[in-house]
Protein backbone atom coordinates (compact mmCIF):
# COMPACT_ATOMS: atom_id res chain seq x y z
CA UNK A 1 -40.23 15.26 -34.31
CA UNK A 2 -41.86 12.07 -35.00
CA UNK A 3 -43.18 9.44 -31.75
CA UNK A 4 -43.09 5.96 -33.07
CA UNK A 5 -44.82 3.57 -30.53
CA UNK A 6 -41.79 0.76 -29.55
CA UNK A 7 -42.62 -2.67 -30.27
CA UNK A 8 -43.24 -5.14 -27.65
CA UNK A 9 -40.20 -7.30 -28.68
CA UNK A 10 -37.75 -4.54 -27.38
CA UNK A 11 -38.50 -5.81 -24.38
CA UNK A 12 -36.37 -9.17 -24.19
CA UNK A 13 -33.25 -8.50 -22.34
CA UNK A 14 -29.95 -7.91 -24.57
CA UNK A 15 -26.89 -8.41 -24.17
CA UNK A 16 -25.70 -5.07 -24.72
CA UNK A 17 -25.22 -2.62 -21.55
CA UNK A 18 -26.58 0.33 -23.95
CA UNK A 19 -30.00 -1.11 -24.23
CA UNK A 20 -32.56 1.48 -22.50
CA UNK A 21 -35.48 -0.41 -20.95
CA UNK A 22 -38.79 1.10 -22.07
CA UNK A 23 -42.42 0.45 -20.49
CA UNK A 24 -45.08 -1.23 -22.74
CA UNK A 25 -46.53 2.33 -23.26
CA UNK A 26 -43.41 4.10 -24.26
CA UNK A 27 -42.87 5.89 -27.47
CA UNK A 28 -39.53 5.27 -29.29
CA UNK A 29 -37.57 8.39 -30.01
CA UNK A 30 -34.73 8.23 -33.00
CA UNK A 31 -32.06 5.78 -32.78
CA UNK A 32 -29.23 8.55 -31.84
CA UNK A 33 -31.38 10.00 -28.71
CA UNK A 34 -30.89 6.37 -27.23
CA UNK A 35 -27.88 6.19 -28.21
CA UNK A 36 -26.54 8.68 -26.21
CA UNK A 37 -29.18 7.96 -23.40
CA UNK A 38 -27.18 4.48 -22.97
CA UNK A 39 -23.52 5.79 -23.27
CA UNK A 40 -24.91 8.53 -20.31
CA UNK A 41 -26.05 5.19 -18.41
CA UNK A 42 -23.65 3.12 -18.85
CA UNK A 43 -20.96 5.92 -17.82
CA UNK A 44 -22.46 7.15 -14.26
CA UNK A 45 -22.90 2.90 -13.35
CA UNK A 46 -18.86 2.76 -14.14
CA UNK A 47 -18.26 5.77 -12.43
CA UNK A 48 -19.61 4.51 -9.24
CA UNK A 49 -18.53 1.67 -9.22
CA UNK A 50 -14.93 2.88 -9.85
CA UNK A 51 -15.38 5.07 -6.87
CA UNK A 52 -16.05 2.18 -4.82
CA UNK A 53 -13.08 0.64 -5.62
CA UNK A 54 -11.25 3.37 -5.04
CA UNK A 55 -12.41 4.08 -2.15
CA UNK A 56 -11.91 0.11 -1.15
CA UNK A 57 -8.06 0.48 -2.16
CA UNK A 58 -7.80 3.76 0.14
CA UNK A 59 -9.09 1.33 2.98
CA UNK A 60 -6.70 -1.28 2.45
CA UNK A 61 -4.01 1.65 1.74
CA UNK A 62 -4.63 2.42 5.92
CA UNK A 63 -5.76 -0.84 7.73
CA UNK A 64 -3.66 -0.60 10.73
CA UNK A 65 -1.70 -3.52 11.83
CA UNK A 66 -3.22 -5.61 14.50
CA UNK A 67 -2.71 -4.90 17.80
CA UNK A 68 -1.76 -8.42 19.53
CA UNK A 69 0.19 -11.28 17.32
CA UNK A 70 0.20 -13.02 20.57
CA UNK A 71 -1.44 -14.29 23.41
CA UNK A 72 0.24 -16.06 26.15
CA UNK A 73 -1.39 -17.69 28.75
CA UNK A 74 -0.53 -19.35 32.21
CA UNK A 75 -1.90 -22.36 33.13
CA UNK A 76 -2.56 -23.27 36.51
CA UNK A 77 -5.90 -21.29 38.09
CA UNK A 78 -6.05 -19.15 35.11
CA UNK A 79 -7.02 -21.82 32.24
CA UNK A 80 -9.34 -23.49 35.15
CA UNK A 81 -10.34 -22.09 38.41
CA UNK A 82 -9.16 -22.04 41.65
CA UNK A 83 -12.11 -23.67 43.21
CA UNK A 84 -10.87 -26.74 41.35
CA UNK A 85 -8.72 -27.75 44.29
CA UNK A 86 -5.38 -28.56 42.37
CA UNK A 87 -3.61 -25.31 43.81
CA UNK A 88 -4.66 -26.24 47.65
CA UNK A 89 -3.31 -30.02 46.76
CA UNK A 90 0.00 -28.53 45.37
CA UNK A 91 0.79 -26.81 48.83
CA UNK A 92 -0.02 -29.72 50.61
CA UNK A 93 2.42 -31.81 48.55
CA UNK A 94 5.18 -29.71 48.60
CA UNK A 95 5.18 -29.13 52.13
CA UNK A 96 5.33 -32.88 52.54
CA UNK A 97 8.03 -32.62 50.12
CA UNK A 98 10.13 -30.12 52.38
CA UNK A 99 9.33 -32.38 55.36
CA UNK A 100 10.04 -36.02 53.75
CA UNK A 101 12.80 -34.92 51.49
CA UNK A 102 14.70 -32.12 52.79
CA UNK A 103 13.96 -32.56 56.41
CA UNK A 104 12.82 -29.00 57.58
CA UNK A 105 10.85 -28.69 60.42
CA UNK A 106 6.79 -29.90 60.21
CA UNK A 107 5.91 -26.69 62.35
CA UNK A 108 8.03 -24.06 59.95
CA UNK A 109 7.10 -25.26 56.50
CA UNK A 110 3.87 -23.57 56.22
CA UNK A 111 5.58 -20.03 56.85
CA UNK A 112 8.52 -20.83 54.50
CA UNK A 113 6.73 -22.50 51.58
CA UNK A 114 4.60 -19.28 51.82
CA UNK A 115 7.34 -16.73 51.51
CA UNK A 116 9.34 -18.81 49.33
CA UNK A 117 6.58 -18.37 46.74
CA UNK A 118 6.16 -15.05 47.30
CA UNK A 119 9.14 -13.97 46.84
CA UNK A 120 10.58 -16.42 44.61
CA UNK A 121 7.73 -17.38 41.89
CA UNK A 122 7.56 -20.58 42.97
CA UNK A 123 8.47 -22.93 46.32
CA UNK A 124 10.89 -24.94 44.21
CA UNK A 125 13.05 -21.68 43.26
CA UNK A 126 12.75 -20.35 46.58
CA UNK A 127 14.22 -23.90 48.27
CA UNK A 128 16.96 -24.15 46.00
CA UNK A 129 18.06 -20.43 46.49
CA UNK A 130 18.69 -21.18 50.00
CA UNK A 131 20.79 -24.00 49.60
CA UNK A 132 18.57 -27.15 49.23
CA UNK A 133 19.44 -29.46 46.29
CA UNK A 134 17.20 -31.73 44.99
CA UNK A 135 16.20 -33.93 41.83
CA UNK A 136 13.91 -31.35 39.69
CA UNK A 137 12.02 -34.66 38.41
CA UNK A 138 11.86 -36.22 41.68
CA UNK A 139 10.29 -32.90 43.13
CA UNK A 140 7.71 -33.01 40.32
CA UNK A 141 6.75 -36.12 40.23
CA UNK A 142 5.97 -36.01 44.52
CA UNK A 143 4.45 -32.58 44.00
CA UNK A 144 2.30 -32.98 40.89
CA UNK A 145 2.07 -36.70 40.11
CA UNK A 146 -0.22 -36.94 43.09
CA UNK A 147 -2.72 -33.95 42.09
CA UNK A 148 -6.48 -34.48 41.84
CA UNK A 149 -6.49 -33.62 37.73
CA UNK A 150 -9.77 -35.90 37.97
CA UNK A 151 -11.10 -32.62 39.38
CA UNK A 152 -10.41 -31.39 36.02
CA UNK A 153 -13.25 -31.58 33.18
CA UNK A 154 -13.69 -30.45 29.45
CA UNK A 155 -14.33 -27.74 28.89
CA UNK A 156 -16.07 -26.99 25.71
CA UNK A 157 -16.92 -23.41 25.46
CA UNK A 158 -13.17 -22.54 26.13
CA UNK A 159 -11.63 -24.59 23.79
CA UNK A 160 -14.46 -23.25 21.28
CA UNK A 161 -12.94 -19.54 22.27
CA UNK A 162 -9.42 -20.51 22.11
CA UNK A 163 -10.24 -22.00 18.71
CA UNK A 164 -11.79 -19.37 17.30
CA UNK A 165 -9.26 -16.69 18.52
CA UNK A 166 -7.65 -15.18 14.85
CA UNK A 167 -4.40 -14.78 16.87
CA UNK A 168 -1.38 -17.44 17.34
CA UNK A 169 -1.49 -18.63 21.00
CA UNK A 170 1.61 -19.88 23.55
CA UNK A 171 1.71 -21.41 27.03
CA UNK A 172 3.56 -19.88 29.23
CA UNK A 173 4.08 -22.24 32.70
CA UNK A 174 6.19 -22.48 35.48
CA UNK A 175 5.20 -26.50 35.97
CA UNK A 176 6.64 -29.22 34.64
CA UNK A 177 5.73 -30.32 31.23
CA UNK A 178 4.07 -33.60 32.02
CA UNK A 179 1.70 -31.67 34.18
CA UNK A 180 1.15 -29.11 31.68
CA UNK A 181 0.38 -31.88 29.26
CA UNK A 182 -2.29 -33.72 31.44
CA UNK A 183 -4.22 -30.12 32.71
CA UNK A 184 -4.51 -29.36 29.00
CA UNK A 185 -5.34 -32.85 27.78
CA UNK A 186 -7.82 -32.97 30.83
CA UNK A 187 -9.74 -29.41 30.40
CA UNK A 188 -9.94 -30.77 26.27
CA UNK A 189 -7.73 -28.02 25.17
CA UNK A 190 -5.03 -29.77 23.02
CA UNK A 191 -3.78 -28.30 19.93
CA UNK A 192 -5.29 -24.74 20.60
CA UNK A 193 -1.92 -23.92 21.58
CA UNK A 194 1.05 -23.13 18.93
CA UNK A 195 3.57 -24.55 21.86
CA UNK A 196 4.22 -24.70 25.28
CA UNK A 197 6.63 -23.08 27.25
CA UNK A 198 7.32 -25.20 30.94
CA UNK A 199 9.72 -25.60 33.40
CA UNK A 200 11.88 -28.28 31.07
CA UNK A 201 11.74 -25.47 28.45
CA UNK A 202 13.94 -23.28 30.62
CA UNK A 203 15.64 -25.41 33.07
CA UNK A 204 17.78 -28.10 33.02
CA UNK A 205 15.78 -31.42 34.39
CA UNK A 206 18.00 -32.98 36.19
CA UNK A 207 18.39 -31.07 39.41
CA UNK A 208 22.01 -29.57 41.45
CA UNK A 209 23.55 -32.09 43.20
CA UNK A 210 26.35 -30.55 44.95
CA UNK A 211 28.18 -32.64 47.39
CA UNK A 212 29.73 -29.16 49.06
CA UNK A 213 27.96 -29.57 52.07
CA UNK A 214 29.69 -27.22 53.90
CA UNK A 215 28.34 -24.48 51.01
CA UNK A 216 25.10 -25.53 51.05
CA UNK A 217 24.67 -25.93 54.73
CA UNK A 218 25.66 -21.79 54.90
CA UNK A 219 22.86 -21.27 52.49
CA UNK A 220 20.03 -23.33 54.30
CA UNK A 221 18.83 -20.35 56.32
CA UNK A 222 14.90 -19.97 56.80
CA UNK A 223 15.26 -16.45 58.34
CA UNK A 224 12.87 -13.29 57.02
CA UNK A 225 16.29 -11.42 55.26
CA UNK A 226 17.58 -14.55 53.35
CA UNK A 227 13.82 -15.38 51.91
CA UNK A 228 13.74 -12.26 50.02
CA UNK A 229 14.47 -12.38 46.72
CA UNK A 230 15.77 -8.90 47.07
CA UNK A 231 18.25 -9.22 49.13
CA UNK A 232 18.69 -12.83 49.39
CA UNK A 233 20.36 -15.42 47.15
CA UNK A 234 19.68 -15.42 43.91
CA UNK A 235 17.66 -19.13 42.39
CA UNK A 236 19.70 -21.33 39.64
CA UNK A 237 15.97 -21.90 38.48
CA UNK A 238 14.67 -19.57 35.48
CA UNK A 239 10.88 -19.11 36.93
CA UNK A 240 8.34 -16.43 36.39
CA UNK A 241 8.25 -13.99 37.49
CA UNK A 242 11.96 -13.44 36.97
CA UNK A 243 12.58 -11.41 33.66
CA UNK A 244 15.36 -13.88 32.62
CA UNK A 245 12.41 -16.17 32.14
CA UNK A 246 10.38 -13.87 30.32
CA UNK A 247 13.27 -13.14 28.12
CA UNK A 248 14.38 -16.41 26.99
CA UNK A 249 10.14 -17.43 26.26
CA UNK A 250 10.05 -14.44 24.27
CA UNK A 251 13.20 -15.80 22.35
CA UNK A 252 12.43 -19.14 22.13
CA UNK A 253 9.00 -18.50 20.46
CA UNK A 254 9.47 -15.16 18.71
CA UNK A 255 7.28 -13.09 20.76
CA UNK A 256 7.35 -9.31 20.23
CA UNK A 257 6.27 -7.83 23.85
CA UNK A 258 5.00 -4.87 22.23
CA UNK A 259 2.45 -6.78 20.48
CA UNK A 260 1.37 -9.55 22.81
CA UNK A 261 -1.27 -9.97 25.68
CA UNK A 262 -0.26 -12.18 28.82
CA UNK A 263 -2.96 -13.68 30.78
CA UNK A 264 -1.81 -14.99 34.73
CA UNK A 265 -3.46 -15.35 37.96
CA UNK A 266 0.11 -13.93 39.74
CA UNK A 267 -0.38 -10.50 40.41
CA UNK A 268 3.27 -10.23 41.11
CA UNK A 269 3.81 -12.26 37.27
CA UNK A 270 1.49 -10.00 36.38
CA UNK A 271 3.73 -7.14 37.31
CA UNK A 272 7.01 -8.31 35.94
CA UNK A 273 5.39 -8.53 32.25
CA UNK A 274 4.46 -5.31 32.37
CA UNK A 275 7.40 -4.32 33.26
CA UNK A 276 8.94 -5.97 30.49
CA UNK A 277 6.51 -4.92 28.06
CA UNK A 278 3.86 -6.84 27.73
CA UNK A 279 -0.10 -6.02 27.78
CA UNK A 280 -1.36 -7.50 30.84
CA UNK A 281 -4.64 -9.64 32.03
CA UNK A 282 -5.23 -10.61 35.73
CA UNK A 283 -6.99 -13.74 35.70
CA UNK A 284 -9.47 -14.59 38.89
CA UNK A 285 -10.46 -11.63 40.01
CA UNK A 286 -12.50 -8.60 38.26
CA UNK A 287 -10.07 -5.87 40.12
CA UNK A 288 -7.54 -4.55 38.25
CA UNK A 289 -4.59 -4.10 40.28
CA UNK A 290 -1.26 -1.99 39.49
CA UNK A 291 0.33 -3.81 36.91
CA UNK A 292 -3.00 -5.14 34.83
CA UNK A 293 -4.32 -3.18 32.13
CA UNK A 294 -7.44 -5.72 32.37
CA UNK A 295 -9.30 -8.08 34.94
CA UNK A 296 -11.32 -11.05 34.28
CA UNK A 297 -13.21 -13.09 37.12
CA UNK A 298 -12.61 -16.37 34.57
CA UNK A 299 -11.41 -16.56 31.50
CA UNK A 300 -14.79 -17.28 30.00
CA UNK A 301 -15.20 -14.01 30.74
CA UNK A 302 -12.36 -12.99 27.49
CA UNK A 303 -14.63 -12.34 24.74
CA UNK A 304 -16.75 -9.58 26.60
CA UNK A 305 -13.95 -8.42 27.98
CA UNK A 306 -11.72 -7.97 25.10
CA UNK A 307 -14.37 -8.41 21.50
CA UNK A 308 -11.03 -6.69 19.24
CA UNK A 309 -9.22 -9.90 19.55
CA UNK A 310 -11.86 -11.72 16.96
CA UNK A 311 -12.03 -8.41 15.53
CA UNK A 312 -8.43 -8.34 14.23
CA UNK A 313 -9.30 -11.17 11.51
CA UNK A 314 -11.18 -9.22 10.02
CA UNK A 315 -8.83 -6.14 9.64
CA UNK A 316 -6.68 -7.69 7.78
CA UNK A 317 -5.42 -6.49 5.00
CA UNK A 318 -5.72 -9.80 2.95
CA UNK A 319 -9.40 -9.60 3.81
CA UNK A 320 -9.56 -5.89 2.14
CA UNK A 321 -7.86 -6.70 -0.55
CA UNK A 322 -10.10 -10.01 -1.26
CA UNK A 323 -13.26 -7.50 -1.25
CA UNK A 324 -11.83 -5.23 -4.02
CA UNK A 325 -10.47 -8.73 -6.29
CA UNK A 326 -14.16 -9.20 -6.14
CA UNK A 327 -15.93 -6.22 -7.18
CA UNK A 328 -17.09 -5.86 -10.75
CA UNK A 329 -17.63 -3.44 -13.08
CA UNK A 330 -21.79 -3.55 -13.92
CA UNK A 331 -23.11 -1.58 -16.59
């Protein structure tokens, strides 16, 4: 067989994907040997990269659904912390309330505003279970209108989190939407939130006024037995961490439980979502407590916590499927 030495002006690059490179000091065999040589080539490049596609489509054939769709936070001390002083201001102001307003006795309202929240969710339920009928927006106004939200600053780094969170996010509060509105708008967190959920979402705002004194004058009882939820009267006020409430937040903003995460600072709110369903976060406190499947000191603390939730964005299917639209077939 006859070596013919290959011309130096092989060596531009074709066009054709048959075209076998050669070294300056190569020797040209006949035209057929090459031939085949490229066909061989250009069949194991498509072969693997036809596996990889494959094997691309098999991974988009069994990316799992995420795990959360949702995330629904509280607000008060578990979007800012407790040292902030807003919580300890709140007490204050609704005992004045029960003192100015509803006349109970200055020496009995710390015990009863205590219990009442306990056992109720919130003082406002509690006082209205037992017979005491009020204006809801009067009672907000004296209770939060009068909070120290200038103790309140931006805060950067969360709203960056929230922001970059691949997963739709709700607010889930039992205050009053006007207060919700300023703690967000103060803390710089507007419009990381796909709505709000408040008191006026699942209450009425204007409050009982029953003029059945007699009625409400058998409910007004401050002793242990009637304060308990339990085995007391029932509240007219849909609250946390009733499961009416959860219910009808679920329903107003299409929330699968299954598929959700709920952050709170309530151990007892805490509880009830679980209960109902939900994945749980206890917010203030690195001790997980019956009821929490996680525990975070401060919600700063969610990304080391929990890394899958910026993981899930890149799961998705759509982001599989983009990969394989852009592989190519190179000879």
């Amino acid at each position: 067989m006859l070596l013919f030495p290959c011309p130096y002006s092989l060596y531009k690059r074709p066009s054709s994907p048959l075209f076998i490179y050669l070294s300056p000091t190569a020797y040209l065999y006949p035209f057929h040997i090459y031939i085949f040589q490229g066909l061989f080539a250009f069949h194991c490049s498509y072969s693997c990269s036809l596996a990889e596609i494959m094997e691309n489509e098999n991974q988009y054939q069994h990316v799992a659904a995420p795990k959360y769709d949702c995330l629904l936070f509280d607000v008060d001390d578990t979007l800012y912390p407790l040292s902030s002083g807003l919580s300890k201001a709140c007490t204050t102001n609704i005992q004045e309330f029960m003192v100015e307003k509803l006349g109970i006795e200055l020496d009995k309202v710390s015990e009863i505003n205590r219990v009442l929240y306990r056992n109720y969710g919130t003082s406002m339920a509690g006082l209205r279970a037992i017979g005491y009928n009020f204006d809801y927006d009067e009672y907000h106004s004296f209770v939060h209108g009068r909070l120290p939200y200038e103790n309140l600053k931006p805060d950067y780094v969360l709203r960056n989190l929230f922001l970059s969170l691949p997963i739709r996010k709700v607010i889930f509060s039992n205050g009053d939407e006007v207060h919700v509105a300023k703690v967000l708008k103060k803390l710089g967190l507007e419009g990381c939130f796909e709505r709000v959920i408040s008191f006026d979402t699942l209450n009425s705002t204007n409050g009982s006024h029953s003029s059945d004194d007699e009625e409400s004058s058998k409910l007004r009882d401050t002793s242990a037995e009637i304060l308990d939820a339990n085995s007391g009267p029932s509240t007219p006020i849909i609250c946390k961490p009733f499961k009416n409430a959860f219910e009808q937040a679920f329903k107003i903003a299409n929330i699968n439980p299954q598929k959700t995460l709920f952050f709170d600072d309530s151990i007892r709110n805490i509880q009830s979502g679980k209960e109902i369903g939900l994945r749980t976060v206890l917010v203030g406190t690195s001790h997980r407590t019956n009821g929490a499947d996680y525990a975070l000191e401060s919600i700063h603390n969610i990304r080391e916590a929990l890394p899958e939730l910026w993981e899930s964005d890149a799961k998705k299917p759509e982001s599989v499927k983009l990969a394989i639209q852009k592989t190519s077939v190179m000879a």
